[in-house]
C-alpha atoms as a PDB file:
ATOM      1  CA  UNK A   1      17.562  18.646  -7.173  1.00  0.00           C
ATOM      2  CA  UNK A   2      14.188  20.236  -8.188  1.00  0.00           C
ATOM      3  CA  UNK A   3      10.702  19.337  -6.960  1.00  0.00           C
ATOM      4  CA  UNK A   4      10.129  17.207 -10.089  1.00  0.00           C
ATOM      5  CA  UNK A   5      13.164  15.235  -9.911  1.00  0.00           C
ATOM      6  CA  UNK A   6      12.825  14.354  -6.452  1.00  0.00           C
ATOM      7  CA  UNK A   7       8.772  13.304  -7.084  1.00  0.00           C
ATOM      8  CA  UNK A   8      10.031  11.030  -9.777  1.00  0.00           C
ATOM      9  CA  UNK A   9      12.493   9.371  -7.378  1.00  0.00           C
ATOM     10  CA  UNK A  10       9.823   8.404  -4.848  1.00  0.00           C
ATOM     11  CA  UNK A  11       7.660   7.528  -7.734  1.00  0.00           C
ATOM     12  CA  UNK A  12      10.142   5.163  -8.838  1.00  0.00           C
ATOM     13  CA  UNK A  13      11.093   4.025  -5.626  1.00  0.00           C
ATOM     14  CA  UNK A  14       7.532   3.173  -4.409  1.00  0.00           C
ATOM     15  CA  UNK A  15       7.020   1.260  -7.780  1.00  0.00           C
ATOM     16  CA  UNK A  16       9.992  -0.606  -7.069  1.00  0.00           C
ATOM     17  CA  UNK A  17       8.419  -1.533  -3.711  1.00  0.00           C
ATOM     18  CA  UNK A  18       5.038  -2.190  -5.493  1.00  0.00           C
ATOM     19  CA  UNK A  19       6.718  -4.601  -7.515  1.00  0.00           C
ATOM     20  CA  UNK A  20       8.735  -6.542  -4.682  1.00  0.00           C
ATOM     21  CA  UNK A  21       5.531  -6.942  -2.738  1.00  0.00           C
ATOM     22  CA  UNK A  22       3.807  -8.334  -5.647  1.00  0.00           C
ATOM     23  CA  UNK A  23       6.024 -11.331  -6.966  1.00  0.00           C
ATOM     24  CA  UNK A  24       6.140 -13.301  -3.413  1.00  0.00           C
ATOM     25  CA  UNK A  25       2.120 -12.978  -3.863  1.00  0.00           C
ATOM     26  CA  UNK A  26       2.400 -15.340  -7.088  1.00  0.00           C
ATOM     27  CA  UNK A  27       3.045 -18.646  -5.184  1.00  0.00           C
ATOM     28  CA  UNK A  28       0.386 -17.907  -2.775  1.00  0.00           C
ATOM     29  CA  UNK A  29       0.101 -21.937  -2.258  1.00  0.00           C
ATOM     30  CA  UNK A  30       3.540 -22.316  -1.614  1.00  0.00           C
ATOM     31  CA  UNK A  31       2.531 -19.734   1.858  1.00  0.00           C
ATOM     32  CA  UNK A  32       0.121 -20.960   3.102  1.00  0.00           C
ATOM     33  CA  UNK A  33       1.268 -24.312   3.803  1.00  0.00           C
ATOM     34  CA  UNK A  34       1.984 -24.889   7.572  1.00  0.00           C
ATOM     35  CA  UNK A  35       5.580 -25.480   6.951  1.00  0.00           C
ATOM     36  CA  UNK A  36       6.467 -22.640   4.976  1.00  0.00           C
ATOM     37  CA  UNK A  37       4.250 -20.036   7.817  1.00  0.00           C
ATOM     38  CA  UNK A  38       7.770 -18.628   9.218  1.00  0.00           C
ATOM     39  CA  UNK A  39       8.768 -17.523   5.628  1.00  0.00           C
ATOM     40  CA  UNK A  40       5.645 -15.892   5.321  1.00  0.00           C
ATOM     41  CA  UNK A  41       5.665 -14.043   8.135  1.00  0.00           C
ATOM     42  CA  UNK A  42       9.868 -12.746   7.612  1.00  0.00           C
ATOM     43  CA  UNK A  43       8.255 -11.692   4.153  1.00  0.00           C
ATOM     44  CA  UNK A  44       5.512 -10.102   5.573  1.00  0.00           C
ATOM     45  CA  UNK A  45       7.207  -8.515   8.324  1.00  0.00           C
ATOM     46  CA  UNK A  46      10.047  -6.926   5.710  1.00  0.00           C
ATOM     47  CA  UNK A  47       7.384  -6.112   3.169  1.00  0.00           C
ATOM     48  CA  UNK A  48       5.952  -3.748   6.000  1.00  0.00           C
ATOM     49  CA  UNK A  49       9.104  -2.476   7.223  1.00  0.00           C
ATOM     50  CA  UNK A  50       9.982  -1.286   4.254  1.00  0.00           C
ATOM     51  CA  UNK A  51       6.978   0.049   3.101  1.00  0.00           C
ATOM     52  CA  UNK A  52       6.228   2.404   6.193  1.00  0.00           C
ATOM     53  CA  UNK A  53      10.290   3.078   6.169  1.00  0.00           C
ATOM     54  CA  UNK A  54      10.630   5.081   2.897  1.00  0.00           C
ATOM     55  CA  UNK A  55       7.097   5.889   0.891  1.00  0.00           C
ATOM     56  CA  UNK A  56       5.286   6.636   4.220  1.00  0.00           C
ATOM     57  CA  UNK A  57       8.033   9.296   5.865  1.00  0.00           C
ATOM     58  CA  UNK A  58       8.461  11.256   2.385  1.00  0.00           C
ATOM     59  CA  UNK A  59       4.663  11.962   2.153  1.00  0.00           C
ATOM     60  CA  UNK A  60       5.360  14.631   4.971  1.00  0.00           C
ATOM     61  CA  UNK A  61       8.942  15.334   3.818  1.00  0.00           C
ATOM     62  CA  UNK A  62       8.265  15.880   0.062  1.00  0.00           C
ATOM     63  CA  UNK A  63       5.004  18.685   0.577  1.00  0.00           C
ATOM     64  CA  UNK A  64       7.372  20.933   2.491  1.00  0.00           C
ATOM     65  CA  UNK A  65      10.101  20.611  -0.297  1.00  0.00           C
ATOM     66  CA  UNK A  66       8.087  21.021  -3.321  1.00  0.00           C
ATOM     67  CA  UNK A  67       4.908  23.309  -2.803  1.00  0.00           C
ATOM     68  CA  UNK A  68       5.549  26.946  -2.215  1.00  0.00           C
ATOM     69  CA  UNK A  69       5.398  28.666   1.141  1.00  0.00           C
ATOM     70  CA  UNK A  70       2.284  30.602   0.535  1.00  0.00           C
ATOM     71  CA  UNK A  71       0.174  27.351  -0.525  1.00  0.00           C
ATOM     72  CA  UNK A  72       2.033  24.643   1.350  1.00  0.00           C
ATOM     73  CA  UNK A  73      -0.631  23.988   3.749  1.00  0.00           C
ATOM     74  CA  UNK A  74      -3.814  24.241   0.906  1.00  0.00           C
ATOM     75  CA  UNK A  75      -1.658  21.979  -1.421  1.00  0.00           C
ATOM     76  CA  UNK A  76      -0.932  19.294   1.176  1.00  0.00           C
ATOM     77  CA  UNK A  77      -4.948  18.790   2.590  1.00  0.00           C
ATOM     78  CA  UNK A  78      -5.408  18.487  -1.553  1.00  0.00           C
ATOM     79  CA  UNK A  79      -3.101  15.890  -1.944  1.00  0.00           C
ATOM     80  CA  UNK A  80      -3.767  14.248   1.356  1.00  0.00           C
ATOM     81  CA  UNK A  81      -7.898  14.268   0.628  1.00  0.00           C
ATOM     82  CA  UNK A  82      -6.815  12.985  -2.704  1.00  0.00           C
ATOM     83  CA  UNK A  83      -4.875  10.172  -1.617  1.00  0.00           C
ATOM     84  CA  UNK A  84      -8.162   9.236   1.351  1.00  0.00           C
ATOM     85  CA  UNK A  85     -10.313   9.537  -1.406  1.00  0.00           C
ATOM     86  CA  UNK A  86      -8.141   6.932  -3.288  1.00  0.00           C
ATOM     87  CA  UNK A  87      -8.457   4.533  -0.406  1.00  0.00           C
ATOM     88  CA  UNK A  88     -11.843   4.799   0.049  1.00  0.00           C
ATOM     89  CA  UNK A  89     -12.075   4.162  -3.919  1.00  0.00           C
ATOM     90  CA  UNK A  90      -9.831   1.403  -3.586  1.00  0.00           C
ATOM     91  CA  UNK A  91     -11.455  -0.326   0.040  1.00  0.00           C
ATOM     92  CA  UNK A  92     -15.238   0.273  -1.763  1.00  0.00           C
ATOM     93  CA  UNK A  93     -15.109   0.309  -5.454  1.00  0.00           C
ATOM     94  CA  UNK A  94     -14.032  -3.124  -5.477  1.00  0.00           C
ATOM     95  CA  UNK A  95     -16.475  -4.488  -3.186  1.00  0.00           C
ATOM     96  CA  UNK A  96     -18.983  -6.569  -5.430  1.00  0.00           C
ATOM     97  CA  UNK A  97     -16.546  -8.122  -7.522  1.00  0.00           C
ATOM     98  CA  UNK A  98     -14.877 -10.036  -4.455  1.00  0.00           C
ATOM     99  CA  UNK A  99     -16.053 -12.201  -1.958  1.00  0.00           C
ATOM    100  CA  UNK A 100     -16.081 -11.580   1.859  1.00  0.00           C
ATOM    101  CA  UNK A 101     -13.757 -13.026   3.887  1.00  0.00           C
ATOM    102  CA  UNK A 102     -16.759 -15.243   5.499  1.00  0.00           C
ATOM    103  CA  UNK A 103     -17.843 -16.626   2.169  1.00  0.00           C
ATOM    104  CA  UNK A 104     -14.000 -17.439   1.477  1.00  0.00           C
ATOM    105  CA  UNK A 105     -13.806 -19.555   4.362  1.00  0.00           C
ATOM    106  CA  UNK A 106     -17.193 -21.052   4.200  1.00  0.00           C
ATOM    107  CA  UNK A 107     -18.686 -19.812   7.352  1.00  0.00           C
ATOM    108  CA  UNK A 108     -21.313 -18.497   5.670  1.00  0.00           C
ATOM    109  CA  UNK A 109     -22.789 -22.049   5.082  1.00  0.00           C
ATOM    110  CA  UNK A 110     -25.892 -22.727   7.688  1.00  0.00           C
ATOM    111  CA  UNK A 111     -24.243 -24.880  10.698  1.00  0.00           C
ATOM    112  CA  UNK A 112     -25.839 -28.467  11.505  1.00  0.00           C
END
């Protein structure tokens, strides 16, 4: 298996995850009722497991596999910066669209 192959299978298996944490999202309702809280948390709980188990172990694997020995090191601080700059995108870029967890709860309002 080349390098390019084996990116493509984590890319496709990390979609695959992206995709079976998003559809038990869709009836957020249904969660958040006090009698469904257990299911939430087994979903949660999986959701995380398998997350960290696969996509989180092959970003050290995969650099050692696919960038040359001479620029193995240079090539992995790129592509981890990249992927911190990302987050920070993703954490700030978003920021005055939303609404703070406060305001979502309404403890923001003045108290009597």
């Amino acid at each position: 298996m080349n390098g390019i192959h084996e990116v493509f299978m984590i890319a496709r298996a990390q979609t695959l995850i992206a995709l079976c944490s998003t559809v038990p999202a869709f009836p957020y309702n249904h969660w958040i009722k006090p009698d469904n809280r257990i299911g939430f948390v087994v979903m949660y709980s999986l959701t995380f497991f398998f997350a960290n188990f696969g996509p989180n172990a092959t970003t050290f694997i995969v650099p050692a596999e696919i960038f040359p020995a001479r620029l193995r090191s240079t090539c992995h601080g790129i592509s981890a910066a990249t992927g911190k700059a990302g987050a920070i995108v993703g954490a700030f870029g978003f920021l005055p669209k939303g609404k703070s967890l406060e305001e979502l709860s309404g403890e923001t309002e003045a108290e009597k």
